[in-house]
Each structure stands twice: as C-alpha cells, then as structure tokens.
Protein backbone atom coordinates (compact mmCIF):
# COMPACT_ATOMS: atom_id res chain seq x y z
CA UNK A 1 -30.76 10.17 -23.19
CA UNK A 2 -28.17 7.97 -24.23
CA UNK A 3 -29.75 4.58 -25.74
CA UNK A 4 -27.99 2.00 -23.54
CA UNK A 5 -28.88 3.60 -20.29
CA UNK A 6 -32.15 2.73 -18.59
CA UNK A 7 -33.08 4.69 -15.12
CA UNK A 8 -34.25 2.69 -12.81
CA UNK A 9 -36.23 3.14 -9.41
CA UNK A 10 -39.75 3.75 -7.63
CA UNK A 11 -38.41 5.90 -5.26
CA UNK A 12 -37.07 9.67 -5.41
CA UNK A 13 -33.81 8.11 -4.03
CA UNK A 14 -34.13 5.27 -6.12
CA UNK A 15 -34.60 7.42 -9.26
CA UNK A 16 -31.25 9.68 -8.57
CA UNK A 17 -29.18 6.76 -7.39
CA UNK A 18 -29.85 5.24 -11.07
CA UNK A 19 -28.80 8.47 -12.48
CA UNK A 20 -25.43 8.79 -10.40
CA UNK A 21 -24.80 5.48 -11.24
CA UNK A 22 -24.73 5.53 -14.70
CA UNK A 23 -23.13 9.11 -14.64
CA UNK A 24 -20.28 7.70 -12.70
CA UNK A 25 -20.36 4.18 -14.86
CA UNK A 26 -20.72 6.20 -18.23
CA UNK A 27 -23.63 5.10 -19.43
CA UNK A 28 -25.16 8.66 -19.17
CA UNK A 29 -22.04 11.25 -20.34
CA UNK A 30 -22.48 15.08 -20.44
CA UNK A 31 -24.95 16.92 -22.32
CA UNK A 32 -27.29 13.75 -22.28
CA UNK A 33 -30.45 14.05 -22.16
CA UNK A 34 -33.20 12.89 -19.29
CA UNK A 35 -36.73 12.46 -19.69
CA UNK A 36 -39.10 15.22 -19.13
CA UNK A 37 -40.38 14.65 -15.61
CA UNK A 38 -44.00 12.99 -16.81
CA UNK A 39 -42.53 10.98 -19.52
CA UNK A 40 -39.95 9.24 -17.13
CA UNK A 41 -42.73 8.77 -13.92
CA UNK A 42 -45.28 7.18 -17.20
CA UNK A 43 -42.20 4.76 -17.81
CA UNK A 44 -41.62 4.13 -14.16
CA UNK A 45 -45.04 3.59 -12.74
CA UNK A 46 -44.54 6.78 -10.25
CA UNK A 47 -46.02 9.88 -9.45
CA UNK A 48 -44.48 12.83 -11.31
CA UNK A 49 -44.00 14.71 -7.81
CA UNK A 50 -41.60 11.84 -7.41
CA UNK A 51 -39.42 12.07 -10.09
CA UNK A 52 -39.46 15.72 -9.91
CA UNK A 53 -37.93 15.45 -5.84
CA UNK A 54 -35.18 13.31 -7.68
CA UNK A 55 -34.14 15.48 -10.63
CA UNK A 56 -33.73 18.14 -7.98
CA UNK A 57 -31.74 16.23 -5.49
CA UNK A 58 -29.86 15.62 -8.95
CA UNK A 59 -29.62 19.10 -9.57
CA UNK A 60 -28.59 20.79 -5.85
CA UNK A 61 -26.13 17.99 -5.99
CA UNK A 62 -24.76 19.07 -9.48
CA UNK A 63 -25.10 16.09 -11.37
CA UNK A 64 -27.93 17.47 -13.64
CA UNK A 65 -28.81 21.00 -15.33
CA UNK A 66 -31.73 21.82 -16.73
CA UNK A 67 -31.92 24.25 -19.63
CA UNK A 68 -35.70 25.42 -20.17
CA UNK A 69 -36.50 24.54 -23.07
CA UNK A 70 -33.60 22.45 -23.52
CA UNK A 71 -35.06 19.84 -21.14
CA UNK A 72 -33.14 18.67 -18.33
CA UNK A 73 -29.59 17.45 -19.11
CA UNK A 74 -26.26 15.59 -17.65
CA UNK A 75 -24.31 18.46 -16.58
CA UNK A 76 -20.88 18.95 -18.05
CA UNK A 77 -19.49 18.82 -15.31
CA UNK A 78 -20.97 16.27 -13.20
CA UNK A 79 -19.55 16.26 -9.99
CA UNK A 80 -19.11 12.16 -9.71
CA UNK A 81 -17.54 12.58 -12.65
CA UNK A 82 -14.78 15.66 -12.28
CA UNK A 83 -13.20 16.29 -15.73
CA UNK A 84 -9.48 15.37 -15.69
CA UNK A 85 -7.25 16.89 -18.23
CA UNK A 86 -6.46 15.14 -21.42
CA UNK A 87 -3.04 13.28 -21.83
CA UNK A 88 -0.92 15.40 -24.06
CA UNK A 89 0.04 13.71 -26.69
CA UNK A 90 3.54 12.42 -27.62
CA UNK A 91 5.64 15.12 -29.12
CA UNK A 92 3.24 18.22 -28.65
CA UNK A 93 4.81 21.38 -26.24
CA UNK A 94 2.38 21.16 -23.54
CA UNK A 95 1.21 24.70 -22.28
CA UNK A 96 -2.05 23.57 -21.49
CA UNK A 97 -1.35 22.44 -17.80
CA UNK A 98 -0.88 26.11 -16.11
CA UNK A 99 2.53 24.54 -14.21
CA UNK A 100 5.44 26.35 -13.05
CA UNK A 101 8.58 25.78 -14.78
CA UNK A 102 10.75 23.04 -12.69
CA UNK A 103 13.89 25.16 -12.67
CA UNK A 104 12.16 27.40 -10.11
CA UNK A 105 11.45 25.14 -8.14
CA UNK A 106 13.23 24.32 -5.07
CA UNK A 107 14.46 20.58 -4.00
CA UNK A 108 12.38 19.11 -1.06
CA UNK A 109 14.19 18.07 1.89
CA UNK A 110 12.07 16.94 4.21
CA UNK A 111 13.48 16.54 8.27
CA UNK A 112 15.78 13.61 8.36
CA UNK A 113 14.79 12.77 11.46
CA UNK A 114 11.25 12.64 12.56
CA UNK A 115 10.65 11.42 16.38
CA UNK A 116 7.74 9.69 16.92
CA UNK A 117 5.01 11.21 19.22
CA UNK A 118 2.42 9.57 21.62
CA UNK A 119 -0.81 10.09 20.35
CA UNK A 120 -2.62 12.80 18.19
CA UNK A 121 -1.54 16.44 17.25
CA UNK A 122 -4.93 17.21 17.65
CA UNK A 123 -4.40 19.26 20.71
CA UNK A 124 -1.59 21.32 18.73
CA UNK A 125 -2.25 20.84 15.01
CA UNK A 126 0.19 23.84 13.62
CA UNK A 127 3.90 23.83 14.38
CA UNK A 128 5.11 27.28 16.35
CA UNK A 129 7.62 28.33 13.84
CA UNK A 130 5.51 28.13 11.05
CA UNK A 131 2.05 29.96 12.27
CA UNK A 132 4.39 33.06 13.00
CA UNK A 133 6.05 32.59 9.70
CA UNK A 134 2.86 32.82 8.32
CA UNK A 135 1.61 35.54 9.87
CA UNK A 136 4.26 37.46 8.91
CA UNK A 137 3.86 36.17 4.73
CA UNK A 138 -0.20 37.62 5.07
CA UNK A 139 1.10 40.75 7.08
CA UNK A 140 3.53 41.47 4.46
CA UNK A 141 0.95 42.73 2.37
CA UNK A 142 -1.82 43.77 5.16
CA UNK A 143 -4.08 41.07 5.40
CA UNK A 144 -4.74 40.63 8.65
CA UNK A 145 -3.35 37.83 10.59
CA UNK A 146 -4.53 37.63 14.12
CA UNK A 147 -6.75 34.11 13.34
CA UNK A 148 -4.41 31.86 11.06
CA UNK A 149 -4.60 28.26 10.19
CA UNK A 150 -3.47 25.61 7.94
CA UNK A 151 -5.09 23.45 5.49
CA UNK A 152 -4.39 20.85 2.49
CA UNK A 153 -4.01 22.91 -0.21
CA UNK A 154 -6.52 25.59 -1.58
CA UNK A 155 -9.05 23.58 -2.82
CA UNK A 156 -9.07 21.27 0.39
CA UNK A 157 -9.78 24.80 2.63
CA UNK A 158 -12.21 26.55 0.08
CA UNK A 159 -13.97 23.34 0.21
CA UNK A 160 -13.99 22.99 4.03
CA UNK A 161 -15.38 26.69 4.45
CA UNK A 162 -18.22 26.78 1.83
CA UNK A 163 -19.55 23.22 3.50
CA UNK A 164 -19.43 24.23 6.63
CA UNK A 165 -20.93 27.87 6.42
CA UNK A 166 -23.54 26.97 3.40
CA UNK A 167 -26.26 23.89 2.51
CA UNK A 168 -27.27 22.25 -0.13
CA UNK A 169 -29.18 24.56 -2.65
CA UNK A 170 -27.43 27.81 -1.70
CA UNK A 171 -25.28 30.01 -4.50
CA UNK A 172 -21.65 31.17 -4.73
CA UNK A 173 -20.83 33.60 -7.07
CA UNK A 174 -17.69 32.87 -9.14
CA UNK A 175 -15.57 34.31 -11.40
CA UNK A 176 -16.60 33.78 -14.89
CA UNK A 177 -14.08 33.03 -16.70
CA UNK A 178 -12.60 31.00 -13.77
CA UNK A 179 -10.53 28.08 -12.49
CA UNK A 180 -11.87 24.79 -13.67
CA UNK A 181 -11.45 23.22 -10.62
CA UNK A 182 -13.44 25.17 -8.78
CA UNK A 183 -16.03 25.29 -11.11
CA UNK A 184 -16.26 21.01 -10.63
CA UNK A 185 -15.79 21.82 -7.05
CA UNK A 186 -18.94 24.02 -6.30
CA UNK A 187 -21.37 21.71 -7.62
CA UNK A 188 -19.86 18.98 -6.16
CA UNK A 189 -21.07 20.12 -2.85
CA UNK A 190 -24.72 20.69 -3.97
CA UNK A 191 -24.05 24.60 -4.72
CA UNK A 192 -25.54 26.68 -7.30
CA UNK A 193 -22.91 28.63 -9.37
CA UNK A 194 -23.38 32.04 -9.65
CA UNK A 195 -20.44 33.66 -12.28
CA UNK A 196 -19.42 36.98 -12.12
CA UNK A 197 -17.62 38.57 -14.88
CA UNK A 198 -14.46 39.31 -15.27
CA UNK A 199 -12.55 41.81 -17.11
CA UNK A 200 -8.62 43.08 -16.51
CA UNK A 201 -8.81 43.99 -12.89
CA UNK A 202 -11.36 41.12 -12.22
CA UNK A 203 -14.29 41.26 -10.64
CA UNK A 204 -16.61 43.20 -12.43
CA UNK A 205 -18.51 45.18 -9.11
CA UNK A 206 -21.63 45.89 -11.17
CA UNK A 207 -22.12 42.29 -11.91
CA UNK A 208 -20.49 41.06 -8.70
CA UNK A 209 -23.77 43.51 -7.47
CA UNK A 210 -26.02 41.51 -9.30
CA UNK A 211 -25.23 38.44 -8.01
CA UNK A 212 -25.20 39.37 -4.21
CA UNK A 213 -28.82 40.92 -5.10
CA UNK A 214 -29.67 37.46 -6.34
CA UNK A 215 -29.14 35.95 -2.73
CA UNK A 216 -25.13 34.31 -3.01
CA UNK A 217 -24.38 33.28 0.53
CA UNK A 218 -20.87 33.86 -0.30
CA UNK A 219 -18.21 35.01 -3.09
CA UNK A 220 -14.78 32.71 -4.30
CA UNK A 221 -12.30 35.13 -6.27
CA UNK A 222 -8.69 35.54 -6.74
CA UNK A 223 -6.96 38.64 -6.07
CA UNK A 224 -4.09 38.77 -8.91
CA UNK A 225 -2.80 35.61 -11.05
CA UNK A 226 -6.68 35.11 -11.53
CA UNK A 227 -7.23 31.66 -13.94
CA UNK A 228 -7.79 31.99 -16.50
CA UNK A 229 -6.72 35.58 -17.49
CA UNK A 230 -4.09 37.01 -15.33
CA UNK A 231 -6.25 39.53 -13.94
CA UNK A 232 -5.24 41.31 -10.97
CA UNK A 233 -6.86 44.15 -8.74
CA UNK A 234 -5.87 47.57 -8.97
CA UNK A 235 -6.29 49.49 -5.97
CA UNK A 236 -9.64 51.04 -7.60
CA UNK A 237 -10.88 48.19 -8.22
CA UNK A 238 -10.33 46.75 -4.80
CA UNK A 239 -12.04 49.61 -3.16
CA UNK A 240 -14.98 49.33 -5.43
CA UNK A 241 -15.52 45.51 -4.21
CA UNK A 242 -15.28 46.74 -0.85
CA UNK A 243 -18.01 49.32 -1.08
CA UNK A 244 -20.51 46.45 -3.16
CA UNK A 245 -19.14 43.87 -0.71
CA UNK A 246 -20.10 46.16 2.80
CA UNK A 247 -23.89 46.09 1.76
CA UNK A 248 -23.64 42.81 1.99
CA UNK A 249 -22.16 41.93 5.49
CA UNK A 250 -23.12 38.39 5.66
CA UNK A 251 -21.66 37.24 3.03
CA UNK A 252 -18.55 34.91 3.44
CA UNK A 253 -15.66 36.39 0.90
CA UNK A 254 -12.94 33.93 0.19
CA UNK A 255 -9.57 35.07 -1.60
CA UNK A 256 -7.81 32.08 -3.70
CA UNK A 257 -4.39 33.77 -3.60
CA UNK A 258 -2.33 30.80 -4.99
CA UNK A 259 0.13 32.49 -6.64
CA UNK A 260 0.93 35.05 -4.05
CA UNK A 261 5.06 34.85 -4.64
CA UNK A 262 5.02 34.92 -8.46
CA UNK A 263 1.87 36.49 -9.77
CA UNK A 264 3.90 39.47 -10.75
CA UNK A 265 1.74 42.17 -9.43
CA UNK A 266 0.76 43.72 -6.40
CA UNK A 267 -1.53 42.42 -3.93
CA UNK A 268 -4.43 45.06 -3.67
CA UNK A 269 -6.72 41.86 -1.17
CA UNK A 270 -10.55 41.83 -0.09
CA UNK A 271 -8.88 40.47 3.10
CA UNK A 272 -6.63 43.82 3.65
CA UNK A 273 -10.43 45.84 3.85
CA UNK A 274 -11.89 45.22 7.07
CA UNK A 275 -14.49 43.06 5.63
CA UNK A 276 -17.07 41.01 8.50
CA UNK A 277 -17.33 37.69 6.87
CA UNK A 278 -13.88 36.74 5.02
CA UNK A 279 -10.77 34.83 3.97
CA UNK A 280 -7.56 34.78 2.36
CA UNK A 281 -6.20 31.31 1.26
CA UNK A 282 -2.48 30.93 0.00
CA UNK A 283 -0.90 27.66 -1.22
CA UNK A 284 2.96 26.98 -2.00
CA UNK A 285 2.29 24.36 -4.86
CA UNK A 286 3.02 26.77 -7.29
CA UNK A 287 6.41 28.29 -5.82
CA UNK A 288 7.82 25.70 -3.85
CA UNK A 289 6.30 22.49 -5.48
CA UNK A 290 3.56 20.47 -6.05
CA UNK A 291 4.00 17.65 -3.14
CA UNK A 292 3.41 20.29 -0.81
CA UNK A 293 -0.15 19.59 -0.26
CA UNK A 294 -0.43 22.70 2.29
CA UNK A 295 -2.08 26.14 2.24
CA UNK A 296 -2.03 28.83 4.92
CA UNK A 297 -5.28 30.51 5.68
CA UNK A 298 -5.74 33.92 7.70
CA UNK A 299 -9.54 34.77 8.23
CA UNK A 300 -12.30 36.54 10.93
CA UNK A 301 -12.52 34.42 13.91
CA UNK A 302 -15.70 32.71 13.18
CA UNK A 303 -14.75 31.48 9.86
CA UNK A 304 -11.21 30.06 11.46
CA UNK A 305 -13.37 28.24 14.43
CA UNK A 306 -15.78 26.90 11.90
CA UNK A 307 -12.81 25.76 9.40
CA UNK A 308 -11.19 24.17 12.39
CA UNK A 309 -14.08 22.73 14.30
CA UNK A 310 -14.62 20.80 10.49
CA UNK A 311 -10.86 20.06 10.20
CA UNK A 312 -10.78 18.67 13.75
CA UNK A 313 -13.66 16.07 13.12
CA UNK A 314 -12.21 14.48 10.00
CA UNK A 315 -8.30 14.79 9.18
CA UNK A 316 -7.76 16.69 12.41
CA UNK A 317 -4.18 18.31 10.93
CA UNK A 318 -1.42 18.93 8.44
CA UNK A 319 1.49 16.30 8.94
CA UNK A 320 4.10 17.90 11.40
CA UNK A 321 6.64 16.71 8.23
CA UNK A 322 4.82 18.47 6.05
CA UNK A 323 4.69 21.41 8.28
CA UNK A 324 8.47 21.21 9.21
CA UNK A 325 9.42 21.12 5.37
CA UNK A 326 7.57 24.12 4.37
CA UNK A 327 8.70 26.12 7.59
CA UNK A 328 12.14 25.50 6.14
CA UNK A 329 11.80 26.38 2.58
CA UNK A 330 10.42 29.89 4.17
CA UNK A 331 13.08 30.45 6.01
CA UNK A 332 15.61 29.67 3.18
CA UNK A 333 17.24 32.89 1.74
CA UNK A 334 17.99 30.68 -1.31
CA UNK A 335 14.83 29.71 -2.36
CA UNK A 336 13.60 33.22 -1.82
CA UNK A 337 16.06 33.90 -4.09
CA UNK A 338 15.23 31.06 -6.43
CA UNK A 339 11.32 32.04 -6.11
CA UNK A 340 12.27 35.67 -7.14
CA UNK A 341 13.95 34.75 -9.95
CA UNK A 342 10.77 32.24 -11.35
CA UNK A 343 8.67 35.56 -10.65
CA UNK A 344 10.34 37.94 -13.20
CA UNK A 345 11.15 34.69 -15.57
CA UNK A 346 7.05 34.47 -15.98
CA UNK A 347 6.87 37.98 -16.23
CA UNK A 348 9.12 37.98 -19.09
CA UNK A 349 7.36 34.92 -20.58
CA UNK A 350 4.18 36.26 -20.03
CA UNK A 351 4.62 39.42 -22.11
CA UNK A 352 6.80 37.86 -24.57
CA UNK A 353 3.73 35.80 -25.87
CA UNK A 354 1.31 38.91 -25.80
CA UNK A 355 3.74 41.25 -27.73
CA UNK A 356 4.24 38.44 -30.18
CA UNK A 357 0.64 37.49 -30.81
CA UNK A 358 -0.17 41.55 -30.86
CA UNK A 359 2.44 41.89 -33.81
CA UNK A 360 -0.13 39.35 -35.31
CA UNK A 361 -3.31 41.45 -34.78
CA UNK A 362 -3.94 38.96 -32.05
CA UNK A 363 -5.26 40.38 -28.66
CA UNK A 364 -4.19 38.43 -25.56
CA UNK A 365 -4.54 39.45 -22.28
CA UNK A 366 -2.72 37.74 -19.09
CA UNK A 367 -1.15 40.63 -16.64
CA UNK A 368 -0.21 38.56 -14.14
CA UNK A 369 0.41 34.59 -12.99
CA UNK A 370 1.49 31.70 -15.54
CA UNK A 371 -0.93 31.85 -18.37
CA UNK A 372 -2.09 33.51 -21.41
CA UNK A 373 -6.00 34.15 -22.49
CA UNK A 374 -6.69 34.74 -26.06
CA UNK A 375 -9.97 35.31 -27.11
CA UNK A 376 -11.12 33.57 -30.06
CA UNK A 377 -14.23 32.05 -32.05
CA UNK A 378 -13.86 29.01 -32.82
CA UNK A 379 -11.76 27.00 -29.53
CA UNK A 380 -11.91 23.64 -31.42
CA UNK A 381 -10.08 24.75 -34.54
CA UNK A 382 -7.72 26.39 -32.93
CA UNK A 383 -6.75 23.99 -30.26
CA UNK A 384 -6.90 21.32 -33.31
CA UNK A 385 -4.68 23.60 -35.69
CA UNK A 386 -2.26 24.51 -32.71
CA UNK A 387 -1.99 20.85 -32.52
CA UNK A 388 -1.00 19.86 -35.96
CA UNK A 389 1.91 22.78 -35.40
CA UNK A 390 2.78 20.80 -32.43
CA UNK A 391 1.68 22.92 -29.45
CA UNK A 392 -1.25 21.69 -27.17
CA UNK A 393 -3.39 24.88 -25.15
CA UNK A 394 -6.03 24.34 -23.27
CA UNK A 395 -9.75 25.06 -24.79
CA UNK A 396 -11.47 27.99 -23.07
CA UNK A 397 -14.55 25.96 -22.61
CA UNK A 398 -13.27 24.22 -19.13
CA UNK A 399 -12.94 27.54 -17.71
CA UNK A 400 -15.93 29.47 -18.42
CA UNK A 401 -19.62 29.26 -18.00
CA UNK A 402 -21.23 32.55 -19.54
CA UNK A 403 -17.97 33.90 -20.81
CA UNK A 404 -17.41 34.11 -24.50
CA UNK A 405 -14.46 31.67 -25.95
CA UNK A 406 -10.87 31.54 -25.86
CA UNK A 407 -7.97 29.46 -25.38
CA UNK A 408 -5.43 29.39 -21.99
CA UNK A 409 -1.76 28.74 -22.96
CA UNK A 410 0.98 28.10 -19.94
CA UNK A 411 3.65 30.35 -20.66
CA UNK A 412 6.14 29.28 -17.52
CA UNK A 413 8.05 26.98 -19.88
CA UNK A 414 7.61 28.74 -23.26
CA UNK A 415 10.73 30.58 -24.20
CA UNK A 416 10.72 33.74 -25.76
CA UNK A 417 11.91 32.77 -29.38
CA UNK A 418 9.68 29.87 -28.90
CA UNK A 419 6.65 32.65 -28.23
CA UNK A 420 7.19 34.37 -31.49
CA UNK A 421 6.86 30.94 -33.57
CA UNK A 422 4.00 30.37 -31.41
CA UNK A 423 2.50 33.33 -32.53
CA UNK A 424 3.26 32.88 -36.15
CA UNK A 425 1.49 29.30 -36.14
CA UNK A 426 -1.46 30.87 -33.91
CA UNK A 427 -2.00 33.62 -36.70
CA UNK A 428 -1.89 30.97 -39.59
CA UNK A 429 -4.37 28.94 -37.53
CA UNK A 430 -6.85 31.71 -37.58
CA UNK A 431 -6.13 32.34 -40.98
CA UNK A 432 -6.86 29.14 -41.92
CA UNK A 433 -10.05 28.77 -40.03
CA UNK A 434 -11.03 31.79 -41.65
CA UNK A 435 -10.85 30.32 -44.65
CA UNK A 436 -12.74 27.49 -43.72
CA UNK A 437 -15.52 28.65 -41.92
CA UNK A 438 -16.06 32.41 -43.38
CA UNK A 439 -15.12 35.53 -42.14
C-alpha cells in the first residue's frame, strides 16, 4: 500500500469509502497494495468479517482485485478512476487513438431552424424519419428490426442494458483482447469480467463455452472491426456462436457493431440468428463524426422495453437536433458516397501496413476496421523505440486481460509510403530490443 495513504473507518462502508477516496484522490494508484483482511481490522479496531464485507463491496464494484497469493490489490483499472489516454507528444504521428481520418468525414449541418416545443419528447422520443431509416440500415444486412431504438452512443446503450438486466456481482464475458473502454466500463458497474478469446474470426466458441458454463448472465462482442484486432465473423464462425449461444437461452447477447459502414467486411451478426435474449448496437461516430453522440439499437422486445423503461427515467431521449442531423446525413447520397470512399481508403491502409511489416518477418493481423495488432514481447520497448522514430502506438496492455502482448497502431491516417518506413523502424525496434534483452 502506498506509504502516504492511511484507510480509514469502523464501518464496512466506512472502510470502502476510504478506499474510493484515495483511489479517486491518488493516494492509492493501481497495482497498490491493501492490507490482508486481519492485518487492516488489527489496525482499525474491527472485526475481520468487517473489513472483509468492504474489500468485497470494493471488489463487485471494481475498484479492487485480488490476486491469491498476490494479496488484494488497486485494480488497474479502477472504475473511479477510468484510464484516459496519454497526450501524444509534440511532433510524434499519432496512430495510437483508433480515429477515422477527417477527410471522410462529412461536415455537420445541423437544422437551421429548430421550433421550440411545449413540454417533453418523452411521449415521442425518436423522430419518424429516422426509426424507418434505421430499420432499413439493420435490415440491410438481416438483423431484425421490428423493436428499434435510439441511444447516446454505444457505450451509453451497452451500459443502459447490462444495468438494467444484471446486479452487482454478476459476470459478462468479453472479448479478450478487447476495447478498453469497455473493459473500464464493466467494472464500473460492479460486474465481474469474464474474457473470451479471440482469434481471426473472433470469438473463440470453445472458450466463449467455457465462460457461459461458468454462469455469465450475458456476452458483449463485436461482429467485424473487433478492437483491438480487426477480427470479423465468417459465416462459420457465426453459426458456431449460434449453436454454443442456443444452450444458453437466457443469456443477454449484445453486438457492438460500431463500425458497421467501414469495417471492410461483411456482416455475418449474432442478431441476424434468431437468438431469445439479444442486441445489435450501431453508432455513427466513426463514419459520420464524433459530435454525433447517437447510436441506433434493434433488439427482442424485452430488452428494447427494459432499455427504454431505463432511458425514460433518467435522460428520457436523444435531442430531436441530434436526431434531425443524423436523419439527414443518411439520407445524403454524398456522404454515402464520401463514407464509401473512407471504407476502401482503410482497407488499403490497413493492408498496406501488414504487407509491409510481413516483408519484415513481422506478423500483424487486422482484417477489418481502423487498426493494426502486432504481437510482440516486450510492449514497453517497442512503444518507447517507436517513439524515438517518431511514431506513437498504443501499448497492448489497455486492451487485454489474459491475452498475450502486442501493440494497436491506427492506420486511417497512415499513408502507404508512410507504412513501409513504419515498418522499417518497427523491425529495427525489435532488432534492437533483441539486442538488449536476449533473444
């Protein structure tokens, strides 16, 4: 435990309110160390049963880990705490940020006129023209859109359905490697991460298996453009979900779909399978722009009463502006256009990097979506040597749990000239730390 901390309390409450506090304050960063449960009620004055009913408040609410023999630790993730990325320094290429490139992005225009209204949209929360223009963007690729709805972005929805269909204590199984924020958001909720592996069609149904078996109450995966890795489901691999996913009919299954226009592969969905408990989240941040804080949602009628019975009792809707922007972006032939074009540009980009870094002896996998995953040993040296060549990737470690390392490069920006001196500087980083550390 770090020195200039002290916990305080003589309550269970007490005790984890002194924890959160100095988590949130700093005095207590990740990886410290608490005191083993008799040790801390001995300094305290309290029972051990009461320390112990703190630590695991602490621990359902993901603030705390513990590690066997390890002891009981700040988690790394601490969810009063949420990592934020790094700044990037001045004068690096940032490809650590897994952004779109600008130039495919359209310009907002909002409505230039906006009447006022009397009263709430609760009544009518989604705007005509766009529910049917969403039903028709889910349809397009089979998912079935009879129960649609709308939401704040992905995170805001996948958020909203885990808290209202599980409690404190229960386990989602994730994909492992996955996307940071959701690995900050489980937790945050008092969850209990469950990863799944991944390889190059994602979800790996033998280990997806396993964690169903171990009692997950529901399942968060993406269906191509996965982050990380750009992994994508084949049609095989779909099916073979589907048949581990039926034995388990009560499980929720939500689809993070966020780069539905420009993934760059084809969308082979849990949601398109006739599946009990399920949905499909999609979110235009990533093809239209990041201000648009909106996501559409199609899902089994429960899960879109229960999302919307939530949504009703705290921000009730999406703004009608919001709603009235996006409707008209959709309906725009030019930024379809525009969108198409971003969609084969990243393609390009994508494989550009992996051909150059495989003329290296470097294997890099990232099928579909924005980024790149390499595999490598040492993330630190690499991420440190990239930097000194004046490129700044994102370490692997933010990504994964059980997963062995790597780094994630952005490759919407890079250029493909830029890609092969990428890959010449990547190779003499390895060599180098090589060198250093020992084959």
């Amino acid at each position: 435990m770090a020195a200039q901390y002290v916990i305080e309390g003589t309550t269970a409450k007490g005790i984890s309110a002194s924890v959160e506090r100095g988590v949130a304050e700093g005095g207590l960063a990740p990886g410290d160390a608490l005191p083993p449960v008799r040790r801390l009620a001995d300094m305290l004055g309290v029972s051990p049963g009461t320390v112990a009913t703190a630590y695991k408040e602490l621990r359902q609410r993901g603030l705390i880990v513990t590690r066997g023999r390890g002891g009981t630790v700040v988690a790394e993730a601490p969810s009063v705490a949420s990592r934020r990325p790094p700044r990037v320094p001045d004068g690096l290429v940032d490809l650590a940020g897994g952004h779109p490139d600008p130039a495919f992005l359209p310009v907002l225009r909002p409505p230039s006129a906006v009447s006022p209204v009397y009263g709430s949209h609760r009544a009518a929360p989604r705007l005509a023209v766009l529910e049917d223009l969403t039903r028709e963007w889910f349809e397009r690729d089979g998912v079935p859109a009879e129960y649609v709805t709308f939401a704040h972005g992905a995170l805001d929805c996948i958020a909203r359905l885990l808290s209202t269909e599980l409690r404190p204590g229960d386990a989602v199984a994730v994909e492992d490697p996955g996307f940071h924020h959701l690995l900050d958001l489980v937790p945050a909720l008092g969850l209990r991460i469950v990863p799944v592996a991944v390889d190059g069609e994602g979800l790996v149904p033998d280990a997806l298996r396993t964690a169903l078996r171990a009692g997950v109450r529901a399942v968060v995966c993406s269906p191509r453009a996965q982050s990380p890795t750009g992994a994508f489901f084949t049609r095989s691999r779909r099916d073979e979900l589907v048949s581990v996913l039926r034995e388990f009919p009560e499980v929720l299954v939500v689809e993070d779909d966020h780069n539905a226009e420009i993934g760059g592969a084809a969308a082979h969905t849990l949601a398109a399978a006739g599946l009990g408990r399920w949905a499909q989240v999609r979110t235009v941040s990533k093809h239209l722009g990041i201000d648009l804080r909106w996501a559409g949602v199609a899902c089994d009628a429960v899960t879109a009463a229960r999302h919307d019975g939530r949504m009703l009792m705290t921000s009730g809707w999406v703004s009608h502006v919001l709603q009235e922007t996006v409707a008209g972006l959709f309906a725009d032939p030019a930024v379809r256009e525009l969108v198409a074009a971003g969609e084969a540009a990243y393609g390009e980009r994508r494989a550009a990097l992996i051909d150059a870094l495989g003329a290296h002896g470097i294997r890099a996998v990232g099928a579909s979506g924005l980024n790149v995953w390499v595999p490598v040993r040492d993330e630190s040296a690499v991420v440190n040597g990239l930097r000194t060549q004046g490129w700044w990737v994102a370490a692997g470690a933010r990504f994964r749990i059980a997963a062995p390392p790597a780094v994630r490069i952005t490759t919407a920006t890079l250029a493909p000239a830029d890609a092969v001196r990428l890959a010449a500087d990547f190779a003499e980083v390895l060599g180098d730390a090589q060198a250093t550390y020992g084959g």
